[in-house]
Each structure stands twice: as C-alpha cells, then as structure tokens.
Protein backbone atom coordinates (compact mmCIF):
# COMPACT_ATOMS: atom_id res chain seq x y z
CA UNK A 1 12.23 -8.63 -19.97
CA UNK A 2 12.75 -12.27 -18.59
CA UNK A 3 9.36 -13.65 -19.87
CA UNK A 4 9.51 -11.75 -22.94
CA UNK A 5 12.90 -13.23 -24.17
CA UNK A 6 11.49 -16.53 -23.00
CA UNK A 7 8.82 -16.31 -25.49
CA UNK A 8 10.79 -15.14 -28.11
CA UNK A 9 12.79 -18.24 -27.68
CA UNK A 10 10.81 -20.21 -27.74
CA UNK A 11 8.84 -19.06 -30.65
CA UNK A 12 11.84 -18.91 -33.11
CA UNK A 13 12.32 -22.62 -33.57
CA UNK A 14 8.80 -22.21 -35.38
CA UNK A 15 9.05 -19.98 -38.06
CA UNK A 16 9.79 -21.10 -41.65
CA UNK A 17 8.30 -24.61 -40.99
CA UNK A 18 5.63 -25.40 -43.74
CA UNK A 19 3.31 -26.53 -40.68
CA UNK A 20 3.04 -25.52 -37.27
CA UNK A 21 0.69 -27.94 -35.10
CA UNK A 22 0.77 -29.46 -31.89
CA UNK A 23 0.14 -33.16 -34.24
CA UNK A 24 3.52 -32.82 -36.55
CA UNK A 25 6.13 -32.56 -33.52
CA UNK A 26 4.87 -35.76 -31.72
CA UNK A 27 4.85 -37.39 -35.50
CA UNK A 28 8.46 -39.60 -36.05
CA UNK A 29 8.11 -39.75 -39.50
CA UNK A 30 7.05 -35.99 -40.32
CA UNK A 31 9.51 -34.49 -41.79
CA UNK A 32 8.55 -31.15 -40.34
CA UNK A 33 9.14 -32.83 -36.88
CA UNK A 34 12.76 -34.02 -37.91
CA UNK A 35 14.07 -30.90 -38.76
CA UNK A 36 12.38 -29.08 -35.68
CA UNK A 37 14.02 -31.55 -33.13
CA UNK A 38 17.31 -32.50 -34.98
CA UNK A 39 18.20 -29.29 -36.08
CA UNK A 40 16.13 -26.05 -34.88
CA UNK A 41 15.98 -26.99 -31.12
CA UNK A 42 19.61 -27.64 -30.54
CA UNK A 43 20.67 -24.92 -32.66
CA UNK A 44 18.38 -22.22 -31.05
CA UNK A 45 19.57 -23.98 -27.90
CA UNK A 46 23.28 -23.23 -28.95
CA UNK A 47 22.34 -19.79 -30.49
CA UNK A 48 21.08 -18.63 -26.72
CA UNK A 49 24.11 -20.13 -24.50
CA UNK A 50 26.17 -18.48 -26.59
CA UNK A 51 23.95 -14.80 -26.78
CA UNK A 52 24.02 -15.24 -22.90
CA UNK A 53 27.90 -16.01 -22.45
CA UNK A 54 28.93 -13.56 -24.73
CA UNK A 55 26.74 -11.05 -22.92
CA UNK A 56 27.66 -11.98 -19.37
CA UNK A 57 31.14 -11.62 -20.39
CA UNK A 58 31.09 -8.08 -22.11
CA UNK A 59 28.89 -7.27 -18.74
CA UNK A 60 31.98 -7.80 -16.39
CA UNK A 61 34.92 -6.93 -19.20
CA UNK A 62 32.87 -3.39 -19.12
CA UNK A 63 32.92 -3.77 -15.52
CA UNK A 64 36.18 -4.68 -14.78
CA UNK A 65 37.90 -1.53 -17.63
CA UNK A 66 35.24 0.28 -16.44
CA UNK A 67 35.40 1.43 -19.98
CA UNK A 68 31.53 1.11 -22.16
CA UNK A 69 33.98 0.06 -24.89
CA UNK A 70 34.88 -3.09 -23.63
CA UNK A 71 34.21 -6.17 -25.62
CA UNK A 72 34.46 -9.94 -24.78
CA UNK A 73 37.16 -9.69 -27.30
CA UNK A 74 39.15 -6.69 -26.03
CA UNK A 75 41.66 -9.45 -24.29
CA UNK A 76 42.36 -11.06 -27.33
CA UNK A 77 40.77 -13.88 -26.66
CA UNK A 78 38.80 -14.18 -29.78
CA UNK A 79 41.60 -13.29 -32.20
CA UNK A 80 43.32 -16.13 -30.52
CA UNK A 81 40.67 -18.62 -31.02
CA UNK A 82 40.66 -17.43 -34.42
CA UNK A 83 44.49 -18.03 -35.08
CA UNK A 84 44.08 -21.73 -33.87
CA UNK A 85 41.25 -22.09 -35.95
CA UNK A 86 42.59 -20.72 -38.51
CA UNK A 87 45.93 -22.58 -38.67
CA UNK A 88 43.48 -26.13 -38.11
CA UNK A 89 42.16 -25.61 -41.47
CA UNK A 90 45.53 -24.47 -43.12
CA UNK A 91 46.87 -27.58 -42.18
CA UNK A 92 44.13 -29.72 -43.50
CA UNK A 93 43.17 -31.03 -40.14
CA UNK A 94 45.33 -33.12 -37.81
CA UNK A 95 44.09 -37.00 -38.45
CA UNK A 96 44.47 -37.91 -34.73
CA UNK A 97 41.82 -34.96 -33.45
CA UNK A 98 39.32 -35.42 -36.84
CA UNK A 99 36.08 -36.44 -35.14
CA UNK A 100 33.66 -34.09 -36.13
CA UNK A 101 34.30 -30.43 -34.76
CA UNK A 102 36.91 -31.95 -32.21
CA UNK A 103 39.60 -30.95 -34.35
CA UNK A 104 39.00 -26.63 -34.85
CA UNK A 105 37.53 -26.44 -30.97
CA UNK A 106 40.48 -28.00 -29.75
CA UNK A 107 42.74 -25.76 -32.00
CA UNK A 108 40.43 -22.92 -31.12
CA UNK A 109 40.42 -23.59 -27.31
CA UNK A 110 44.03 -24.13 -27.80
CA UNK A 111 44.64 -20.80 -29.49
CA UNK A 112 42.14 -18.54 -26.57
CA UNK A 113 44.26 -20.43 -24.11
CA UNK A 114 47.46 -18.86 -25.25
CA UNK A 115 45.99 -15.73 -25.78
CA UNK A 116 44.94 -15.66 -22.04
CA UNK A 117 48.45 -16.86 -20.95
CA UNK A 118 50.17 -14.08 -22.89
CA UNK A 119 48.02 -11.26 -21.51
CA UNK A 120 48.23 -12.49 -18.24
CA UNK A 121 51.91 -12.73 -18.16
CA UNK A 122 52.50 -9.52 -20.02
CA UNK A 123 50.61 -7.89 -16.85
CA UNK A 124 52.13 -9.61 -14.06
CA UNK A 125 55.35 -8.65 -15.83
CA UNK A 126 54.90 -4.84 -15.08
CA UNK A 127 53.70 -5.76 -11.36
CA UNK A 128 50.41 -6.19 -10.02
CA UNK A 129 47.04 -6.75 -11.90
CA UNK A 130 46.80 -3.07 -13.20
CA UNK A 131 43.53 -3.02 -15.40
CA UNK A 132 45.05 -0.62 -17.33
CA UNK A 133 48.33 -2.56 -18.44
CA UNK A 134 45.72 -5.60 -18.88
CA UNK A 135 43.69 -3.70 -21.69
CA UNK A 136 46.92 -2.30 -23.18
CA UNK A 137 48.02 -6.11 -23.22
CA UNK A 138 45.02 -7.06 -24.70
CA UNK A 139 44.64 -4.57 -27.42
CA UNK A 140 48.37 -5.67 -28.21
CA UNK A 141 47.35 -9.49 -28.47
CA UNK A 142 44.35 -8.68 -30.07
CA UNK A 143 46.25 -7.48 -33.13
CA UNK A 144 49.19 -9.61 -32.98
CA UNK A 145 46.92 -12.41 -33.61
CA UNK A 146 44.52 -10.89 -36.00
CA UNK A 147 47.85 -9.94 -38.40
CA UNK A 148 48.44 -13.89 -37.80
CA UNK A 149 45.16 -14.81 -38.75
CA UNK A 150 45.50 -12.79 -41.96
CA UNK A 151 49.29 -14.42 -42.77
CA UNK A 152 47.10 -17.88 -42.64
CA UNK A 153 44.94 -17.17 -45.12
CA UNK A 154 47.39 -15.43 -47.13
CA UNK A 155 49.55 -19.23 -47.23
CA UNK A 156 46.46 -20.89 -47.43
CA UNK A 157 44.78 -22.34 -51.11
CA UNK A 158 41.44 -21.30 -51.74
CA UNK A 159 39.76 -23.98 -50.22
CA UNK A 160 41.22 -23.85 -46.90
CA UNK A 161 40.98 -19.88 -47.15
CA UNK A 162 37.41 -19.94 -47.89
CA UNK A 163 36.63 -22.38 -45.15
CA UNK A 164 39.02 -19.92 -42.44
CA UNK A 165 36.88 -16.87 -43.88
CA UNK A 166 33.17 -18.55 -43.19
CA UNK A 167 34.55 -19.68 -40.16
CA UNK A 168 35.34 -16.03 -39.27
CA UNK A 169 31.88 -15.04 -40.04
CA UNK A 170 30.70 -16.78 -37.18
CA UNK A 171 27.61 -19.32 -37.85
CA UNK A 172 25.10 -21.88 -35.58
CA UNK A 173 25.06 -24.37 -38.06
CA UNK A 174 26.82 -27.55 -37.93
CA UNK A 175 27.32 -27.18 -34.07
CA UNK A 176 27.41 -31.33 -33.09
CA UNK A 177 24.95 -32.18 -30.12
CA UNK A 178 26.94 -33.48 -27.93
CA UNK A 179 29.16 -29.98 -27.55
CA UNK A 180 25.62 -28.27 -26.54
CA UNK A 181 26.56 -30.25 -22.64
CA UNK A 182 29.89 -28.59 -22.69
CA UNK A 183 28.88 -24.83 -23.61
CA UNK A 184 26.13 -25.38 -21.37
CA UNK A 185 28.24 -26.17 -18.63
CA UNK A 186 30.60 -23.27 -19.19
CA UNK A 187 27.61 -20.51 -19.77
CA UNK A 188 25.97 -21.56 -16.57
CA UNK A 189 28.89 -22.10 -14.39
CA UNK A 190 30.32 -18.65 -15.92
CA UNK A 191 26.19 -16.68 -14.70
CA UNK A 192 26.52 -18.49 -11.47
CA UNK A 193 29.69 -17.43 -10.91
CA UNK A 194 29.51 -14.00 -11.58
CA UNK A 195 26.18 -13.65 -9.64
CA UNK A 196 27.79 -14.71 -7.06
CA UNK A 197 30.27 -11.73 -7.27
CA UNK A 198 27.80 -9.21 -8.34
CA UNK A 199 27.71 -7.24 -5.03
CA UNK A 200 32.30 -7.11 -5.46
CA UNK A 201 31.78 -5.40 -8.86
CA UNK A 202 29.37 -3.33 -7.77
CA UNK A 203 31.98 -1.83 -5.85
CA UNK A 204 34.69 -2.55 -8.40
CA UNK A 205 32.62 -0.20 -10.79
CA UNK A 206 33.00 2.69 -8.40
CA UNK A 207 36.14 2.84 -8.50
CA UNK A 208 39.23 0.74 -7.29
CA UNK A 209 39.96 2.47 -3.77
CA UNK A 210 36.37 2.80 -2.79
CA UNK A 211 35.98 -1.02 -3.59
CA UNK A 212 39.79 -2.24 -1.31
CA UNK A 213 38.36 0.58 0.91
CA UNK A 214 34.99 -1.78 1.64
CA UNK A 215 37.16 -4.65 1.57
CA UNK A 216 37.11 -6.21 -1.66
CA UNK A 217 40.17 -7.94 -2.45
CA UNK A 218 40.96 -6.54 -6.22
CA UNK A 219 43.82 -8.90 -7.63
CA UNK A 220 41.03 -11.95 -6.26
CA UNK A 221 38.67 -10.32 -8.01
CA UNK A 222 40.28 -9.14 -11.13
CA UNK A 223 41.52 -12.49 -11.62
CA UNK A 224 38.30 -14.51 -11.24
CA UNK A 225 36.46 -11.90 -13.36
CA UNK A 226 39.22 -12.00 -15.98
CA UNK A 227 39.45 -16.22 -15.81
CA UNK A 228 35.74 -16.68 -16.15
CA UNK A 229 35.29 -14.22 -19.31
CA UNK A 230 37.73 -14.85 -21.25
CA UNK A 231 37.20 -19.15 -21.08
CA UNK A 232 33.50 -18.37 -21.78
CA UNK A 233 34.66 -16.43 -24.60
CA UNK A 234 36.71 -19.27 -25.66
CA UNK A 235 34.75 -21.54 -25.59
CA UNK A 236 31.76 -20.18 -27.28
CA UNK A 237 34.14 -18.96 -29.84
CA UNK A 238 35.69 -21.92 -30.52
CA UNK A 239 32.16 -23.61 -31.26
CA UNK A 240 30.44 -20.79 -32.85
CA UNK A 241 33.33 -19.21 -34.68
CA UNK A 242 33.90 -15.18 -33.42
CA UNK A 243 30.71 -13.21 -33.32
CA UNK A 244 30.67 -9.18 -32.63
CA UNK A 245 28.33 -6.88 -30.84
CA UNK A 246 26.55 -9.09 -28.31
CA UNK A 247 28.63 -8.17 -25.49
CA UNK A 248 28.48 -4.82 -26.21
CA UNK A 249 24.89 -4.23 -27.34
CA UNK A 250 23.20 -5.95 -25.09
CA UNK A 251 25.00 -4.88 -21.52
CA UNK A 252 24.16 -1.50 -22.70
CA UNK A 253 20.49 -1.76 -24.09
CA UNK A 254 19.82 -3.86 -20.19
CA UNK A 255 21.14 -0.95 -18.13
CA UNK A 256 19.44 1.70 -19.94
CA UNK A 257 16.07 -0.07 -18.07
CA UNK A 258 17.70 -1.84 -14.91
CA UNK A 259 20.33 0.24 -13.92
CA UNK A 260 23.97 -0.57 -12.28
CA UNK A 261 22.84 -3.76 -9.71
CA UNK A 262 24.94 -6.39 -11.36
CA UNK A 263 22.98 -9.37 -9.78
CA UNK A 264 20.16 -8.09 -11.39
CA UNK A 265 21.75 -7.71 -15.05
CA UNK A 266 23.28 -10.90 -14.53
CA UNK A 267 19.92 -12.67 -14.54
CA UNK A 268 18.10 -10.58 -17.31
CA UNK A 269 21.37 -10.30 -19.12
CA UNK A 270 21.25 -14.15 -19.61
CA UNK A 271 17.75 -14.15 -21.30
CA UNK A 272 18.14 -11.02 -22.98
CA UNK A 273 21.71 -11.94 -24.95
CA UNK A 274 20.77 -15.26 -25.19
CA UNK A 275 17.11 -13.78 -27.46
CA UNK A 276 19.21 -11.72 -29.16
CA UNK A 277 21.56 -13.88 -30.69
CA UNK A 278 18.57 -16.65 -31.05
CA UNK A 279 16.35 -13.45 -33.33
CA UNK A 280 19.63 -13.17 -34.96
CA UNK A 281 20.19 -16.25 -36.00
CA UNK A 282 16.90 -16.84 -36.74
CA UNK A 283 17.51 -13.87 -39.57
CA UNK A 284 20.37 -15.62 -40.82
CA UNK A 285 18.73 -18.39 -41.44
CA UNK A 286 15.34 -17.05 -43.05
CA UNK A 287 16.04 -14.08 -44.92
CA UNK A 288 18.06 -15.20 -47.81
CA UNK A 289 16.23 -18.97 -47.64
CA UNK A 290 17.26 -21.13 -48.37
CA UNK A 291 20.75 -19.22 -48.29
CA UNK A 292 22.22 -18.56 -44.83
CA UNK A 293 23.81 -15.43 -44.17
CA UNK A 294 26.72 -15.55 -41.54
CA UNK A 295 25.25 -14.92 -38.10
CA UNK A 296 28.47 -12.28 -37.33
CA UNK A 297 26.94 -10.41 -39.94
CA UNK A 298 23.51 -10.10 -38.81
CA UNK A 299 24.92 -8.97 -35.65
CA UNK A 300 27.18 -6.45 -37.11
CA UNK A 301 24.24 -5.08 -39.00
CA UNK A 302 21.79 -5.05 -35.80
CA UNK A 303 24.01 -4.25 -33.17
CA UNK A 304 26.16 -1.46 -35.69
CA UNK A 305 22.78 0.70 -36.02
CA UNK A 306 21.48 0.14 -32.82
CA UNK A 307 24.52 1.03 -30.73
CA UNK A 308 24.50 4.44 -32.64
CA UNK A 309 21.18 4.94 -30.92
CA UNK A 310 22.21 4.36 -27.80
CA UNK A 311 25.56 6.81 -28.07
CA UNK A 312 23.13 9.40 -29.23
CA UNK A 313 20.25 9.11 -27.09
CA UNK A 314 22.66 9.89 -24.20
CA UNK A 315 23.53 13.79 -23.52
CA UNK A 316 27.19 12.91 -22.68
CA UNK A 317 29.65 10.13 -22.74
CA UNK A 318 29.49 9.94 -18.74
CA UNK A 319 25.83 8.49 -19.27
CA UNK A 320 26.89 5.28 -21.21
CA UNK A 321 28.85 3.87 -18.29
C-alpha cells in the first residue's frame, strides 16, 4: 500500500503536461519544466502533507471517541479556522499581516486556536478529561462557529463573500512555498508523535479501564492525542482552507486491510491519505481544464460514495470500529 501510493505520487505531477520526457524537466527555459517545478511539485507536495495530517488526525480523533464517526473536525477546530478566515476577508485584510497568505493563516490559526481553548475549558469545567463531555463540547463549538461563519458572509459584499465561500471549498492552489516548511514540520512531528503512542491507544481503543488498568495514564494521553490533532488540523486548514472526508475515509478504507495496530496505520495511513488527497486534487485540477473545481468537492464526491460502501459491506455497525 506504501509503494503503491508512492507511485501514485509521484506520477500525478505528470499528467496534463503537453510533454512528458526526461529532456523538458532539466530544460530552464521549457515552459513545460516551469510549471512542473514551480507549481505541480510543491502543490502535490502540499496536497499529500495535508491528505496525511488530516488522515493521521481522524485516525486518533476515531481513536480517542472511539466513535467511526469521528472527524478531524468533530472538535471544532475547522469551523474555527473557518470563522477567522472568514472574518480576515470581511475585513478586507489587516495591512500590518498582508504578506501573501500571512494574513488568513494567521487569522485561521488564530481562529482553531480559540476553538481548541474553548473545548478544552468547557471540559475541564465539568471535571476531568471525560471524552464524552469533550465531543459534546465539540459538536457545540462546531456549530457555534459555523452559525458565525454564516453571519460573516451574510455582512459581507459580494466580493468578500465570494472570496469566504471559495475559501470554504477548500483548494491547493495558491499555497506560497515557503509555508510547505511549516506544514511539513507540523505533519511529520504530528506521525512521529503519534507513532510513538501507538501501543497507549491501542489500549485506549479497548476501552478506558482496561487501558489505566495496564497503566496508561488517560488525561496524559487524552491530552497529547487531543493537542496534536487538533493543531494539525489547524494548521492544514488554515493553509488549505477546510476539506471533508479524508479523515474519515481513509482511517476506515486502511483498517479494512491492516487491522487495529495503530503503529502500523500510522505509517501506511501517511502515504495512503496523503495519495488520496494528491488523486484528488489532481481531479480538481484536470477535469474541468482549464477550470478548477474546489478540491472539498472532489472529496465530498469520492469519499460521500465510497464511505457508503464501506457502511454496507459490513454486516453490523460493531464491524466499522
């Protein structure tokens, strides 16, 4: 599964180019060449960190509910990134932070960040780390922000609505360079990470008692597995606008061949999400050519269909998860 995601990576930067030979990519003035290695490489490059960190982060968020349901954007996270996003382009753009896309990731970031404080104080409020009061909290944040989002656009002109609404719809293009160091940073401190803890949410997964039983420290864990998500959530949100399905498809699509060992999902999991989203944005970009379709709708219409197939290809809801 590794080796076959590999190759579709690395094959995807290829198609639509009027000529594919090993000549036009070493040739500066080529045009061919200039698109490949200005724009397709870094944005399939983007397009798979952010497949894999949406992925890894569904992976543990399904872990950690224990729920098949869960989402990278069950917390809230998302919708908040969306409100600060949202509110950047109402307000035309803030002069000081208008370098490029410094200005909506740091309102983005900004936004995810206050969506994480909020959840997290809403469930140390009722005592504890209860996973239960967490998802209730998120659900509740998750809407709170998404009726924001709308009230935006509802103030905003057209312009600024229209720019809010393709920003919603989630897209590669445009992504600057020099933010492909900090998502990469994120992303692979984020699989390390949770690697690392694999063998604690193995346990976690069996339940909560079993897991303190063998001496996993839960409030530790739920924490770390709660920080790590939801900031690679933000952060591939904030530079790739929200896109749906990832998490959930592909955890779901890996286990059906690999199982429950979380150190080995986390390693295919990170290949696999990161192809998907690659294959989807490759559709995006070549289907309607030389229109682009938002990538959060490719993935709504590829993940929509296929996660039908999965719910009924199992004989009961206690095979998803």
């Amino acid at each position: 599964m590794i080796f076959l995601s590999l190759a579709v990576v690395l094959a995807c930067p290829f198609f639509g180019l009027s000529v594919i030979s090993p000549e036009f990519l070493w040739t500066a003035d080529h045009p061919d060449a200039e698109v490949f290695w200005r724009l397709r490489v870094p944005r399939t490059i983007a397009a798979f960190l952010a497949g894999a960190g949406l992925s890894l982060s569904g992976l543990v968020f399904q872990a950690l509910f224990r729920n098949p349901l869960a989402t990278p954007f069950t917390l809230g996270v998302s919708s908040g990134a969306s409100f600060g996003a949202s509110v950047y382009f109402w307000l035309g753009g803030i002069a000081l932070i208008r370098t490029g896309s410094l200005g909506p990731l740091a309102s983005a970031l900004a936004g995810a960040g206050l969506s994480m404080f909020l959840v997290w104080a809403i469930t140390r409020s009722k005592g504890g780390l209860s996973t239960a009061i967490m998802l209730l909290a998120g659900v509740v944040i998750n809407f709170f922000f998404s009726s924001l989002v709308l009230f935006v656009q509802y103030l905003s002109d057209a312009h600024d609505s229209l720019r809010i609404m393709h920003w919603l719809m989630g897209s590669m293009a445009g992504l600057e360079t020099a933010r492909l160091a900090d998502l990469a940073f994120v992303v692979i401190y984020a699989t390390i990470f949770i690697f690392i803890l694999a063998p604690e949410i193995d346990l976690l997964t069996t339940g909560e008692e079993l897991a303190q039983s063998r001496g996993v420290k839960l409030k530790s864990l739920k924490l770390k597995i709660f920080l790590t998500a939801s900031i690679t959530v933000g952060t591939v949100v904030s530079l790739t606008g929200p896109i749906g399905f990832v998490g959930l498809v592909v955890p779901h699509a890996c286990r059906l061949f690999l199982g429950w060992n979380h150190r080995r999902l986390t390693t295919t999991i990170f290949f696999c999400g990161g192809a998907f989203l690659v294959v989807c944005d490759l559709f995006s970009r070549l289907v309607l050519a030389p229109a682009e379709i938002p990538i959060g709708i490719v993935t709504a219409l590829l993940g929509g269909p296929f996660f039908l197939w999965i719910l009924f290809r199992t004989s009961s809801a206690g095979d998803l998860f």
